[in-house]
Protein backbone atom coordinates (compact mmCIF):
# COMPACT_ATOMS: atom_id res chain seq x y z
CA UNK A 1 0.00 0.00 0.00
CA UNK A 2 2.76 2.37 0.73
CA UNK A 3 4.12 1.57 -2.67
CA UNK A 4 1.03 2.88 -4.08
CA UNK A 5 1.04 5.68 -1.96
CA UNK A 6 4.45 6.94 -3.32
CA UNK A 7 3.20 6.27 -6.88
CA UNK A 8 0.46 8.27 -6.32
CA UNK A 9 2.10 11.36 -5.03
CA UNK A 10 5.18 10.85 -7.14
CA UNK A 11 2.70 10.83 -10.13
CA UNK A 12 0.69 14.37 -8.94
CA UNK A 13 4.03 15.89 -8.30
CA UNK A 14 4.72 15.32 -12.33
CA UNK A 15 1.69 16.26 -13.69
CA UNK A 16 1.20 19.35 -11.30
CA UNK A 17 5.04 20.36 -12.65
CA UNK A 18 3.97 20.24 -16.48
CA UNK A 19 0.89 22.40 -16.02
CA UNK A 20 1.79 26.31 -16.07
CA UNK A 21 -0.98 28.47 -14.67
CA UNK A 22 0.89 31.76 -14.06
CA UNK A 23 4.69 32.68 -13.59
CA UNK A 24 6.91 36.34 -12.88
CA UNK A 25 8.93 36.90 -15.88
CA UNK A 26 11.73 39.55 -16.97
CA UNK A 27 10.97 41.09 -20.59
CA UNK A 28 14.14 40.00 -23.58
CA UNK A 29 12.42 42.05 -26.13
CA UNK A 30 9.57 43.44 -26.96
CA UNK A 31 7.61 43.27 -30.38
CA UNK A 32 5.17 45.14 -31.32
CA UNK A 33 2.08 43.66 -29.15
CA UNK A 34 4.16 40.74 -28.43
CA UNK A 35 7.27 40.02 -25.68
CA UNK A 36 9.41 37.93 -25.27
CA UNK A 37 10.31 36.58 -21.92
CA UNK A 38 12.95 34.78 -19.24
CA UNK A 39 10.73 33.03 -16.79
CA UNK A 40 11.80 33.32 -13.39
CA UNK A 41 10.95 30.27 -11.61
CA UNK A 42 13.33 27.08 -12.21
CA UNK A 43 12.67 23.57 -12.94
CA UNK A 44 13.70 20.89 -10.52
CA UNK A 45 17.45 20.35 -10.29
CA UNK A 46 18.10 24.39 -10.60
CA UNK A 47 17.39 23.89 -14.28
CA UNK A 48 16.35 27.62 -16.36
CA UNK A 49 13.59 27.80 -18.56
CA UNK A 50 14.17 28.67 -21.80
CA UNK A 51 12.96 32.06 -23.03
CA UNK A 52 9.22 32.13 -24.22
CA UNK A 53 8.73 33.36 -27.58
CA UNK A 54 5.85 36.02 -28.61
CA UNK A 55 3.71 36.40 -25.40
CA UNK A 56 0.84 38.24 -26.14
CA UNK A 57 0.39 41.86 -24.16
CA UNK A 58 -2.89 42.62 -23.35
CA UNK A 59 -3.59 46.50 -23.36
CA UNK A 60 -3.94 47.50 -19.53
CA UNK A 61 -0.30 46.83 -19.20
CA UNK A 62 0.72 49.73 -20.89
CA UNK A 63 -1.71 52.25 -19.45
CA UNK A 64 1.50 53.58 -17.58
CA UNK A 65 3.81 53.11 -20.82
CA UNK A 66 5.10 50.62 -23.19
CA UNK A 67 6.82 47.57 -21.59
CA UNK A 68 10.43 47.58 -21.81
CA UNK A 69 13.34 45.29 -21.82
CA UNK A 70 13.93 44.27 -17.51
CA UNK A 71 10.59 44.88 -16.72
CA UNK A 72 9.08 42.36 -14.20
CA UNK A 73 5.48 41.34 -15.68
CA UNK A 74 2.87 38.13 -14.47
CA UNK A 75 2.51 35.96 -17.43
CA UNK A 76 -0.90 33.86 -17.48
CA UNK A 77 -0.73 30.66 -19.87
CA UNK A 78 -3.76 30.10 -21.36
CA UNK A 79 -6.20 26.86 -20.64
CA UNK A 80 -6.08 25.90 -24.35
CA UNK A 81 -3.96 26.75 -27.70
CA UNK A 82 -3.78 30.41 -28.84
CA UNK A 83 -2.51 29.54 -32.01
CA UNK A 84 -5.88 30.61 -33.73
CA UNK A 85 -6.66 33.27 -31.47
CA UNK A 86 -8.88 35.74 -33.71
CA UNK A 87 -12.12 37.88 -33.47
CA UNK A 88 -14.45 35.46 -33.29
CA UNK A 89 -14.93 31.81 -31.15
CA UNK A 90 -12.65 28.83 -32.24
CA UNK A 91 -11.91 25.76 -31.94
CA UNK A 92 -8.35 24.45 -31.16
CA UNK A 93 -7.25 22.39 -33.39
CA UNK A 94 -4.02 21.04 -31.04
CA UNK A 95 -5.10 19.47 -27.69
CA UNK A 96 -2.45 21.56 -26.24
CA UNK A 97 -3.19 22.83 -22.63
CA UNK A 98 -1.54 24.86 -19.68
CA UNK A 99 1.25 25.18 -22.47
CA UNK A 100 4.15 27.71 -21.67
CA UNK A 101 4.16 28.37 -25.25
CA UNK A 102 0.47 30.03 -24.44
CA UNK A 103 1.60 32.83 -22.69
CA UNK A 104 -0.06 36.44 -22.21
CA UNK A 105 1.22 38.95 -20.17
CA UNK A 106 -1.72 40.06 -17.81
CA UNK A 107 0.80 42.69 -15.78
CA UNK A 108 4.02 44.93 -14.80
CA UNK A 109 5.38 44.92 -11.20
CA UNK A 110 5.75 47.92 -10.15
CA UNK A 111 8.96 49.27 -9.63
């Protein structure tokens, strides 16, 4: 039973680690309405993440200015693929979910 136990937890601990919800990041560059970003967090082991490419910025975040490079922003990841984000309601064709590659930045730190 204690086998199972450990399974179990060892099992949660895995998925739980491969679903991104929300993370403090530093901006690399910014592109037009899109960043890219360093996440702060590490993986296990004192491993980096690699940079994330094109985050979307939503348009609150630059009420007090554009974002610039070493700004501190909150980057949500989106429940499903924004790889067909548009206008109008669709349907993701990839299954992909929690995805760090479905970032938006939803806000600065302040200074």
């Amino acid at each position: 039973m204690a086998n199972d136990t450990a399974f179990f937890k060892k099992l949660m601990e895995t998925v739980g680690a491969n679903i991104f919800v929300g993370a403090p990041a530093k901006v690399i560059t910014v592109n037009g309405n899109k960043a890219d970003l360093k996440p702060l967090f590490k993986k296990e082991k004192n491993e980096e993440y690699s940079i994330i490419s094109d985050a979307y910025i939503l348009d609150h975040v630059e009420v007090k200015g554009p974002l610039a490079v070493g700004d501190i922003v909150y980057v949500n990841f989106a429940d499903r693929s924004l790889d067909y984000l548009a206008k109008e309601p669709f349907d993701p064709v990839h299954t992909r979910r929690h995805s760090i590659n479905d970032a938006v930045i939803v806000g600065r730190f302040k200074k």
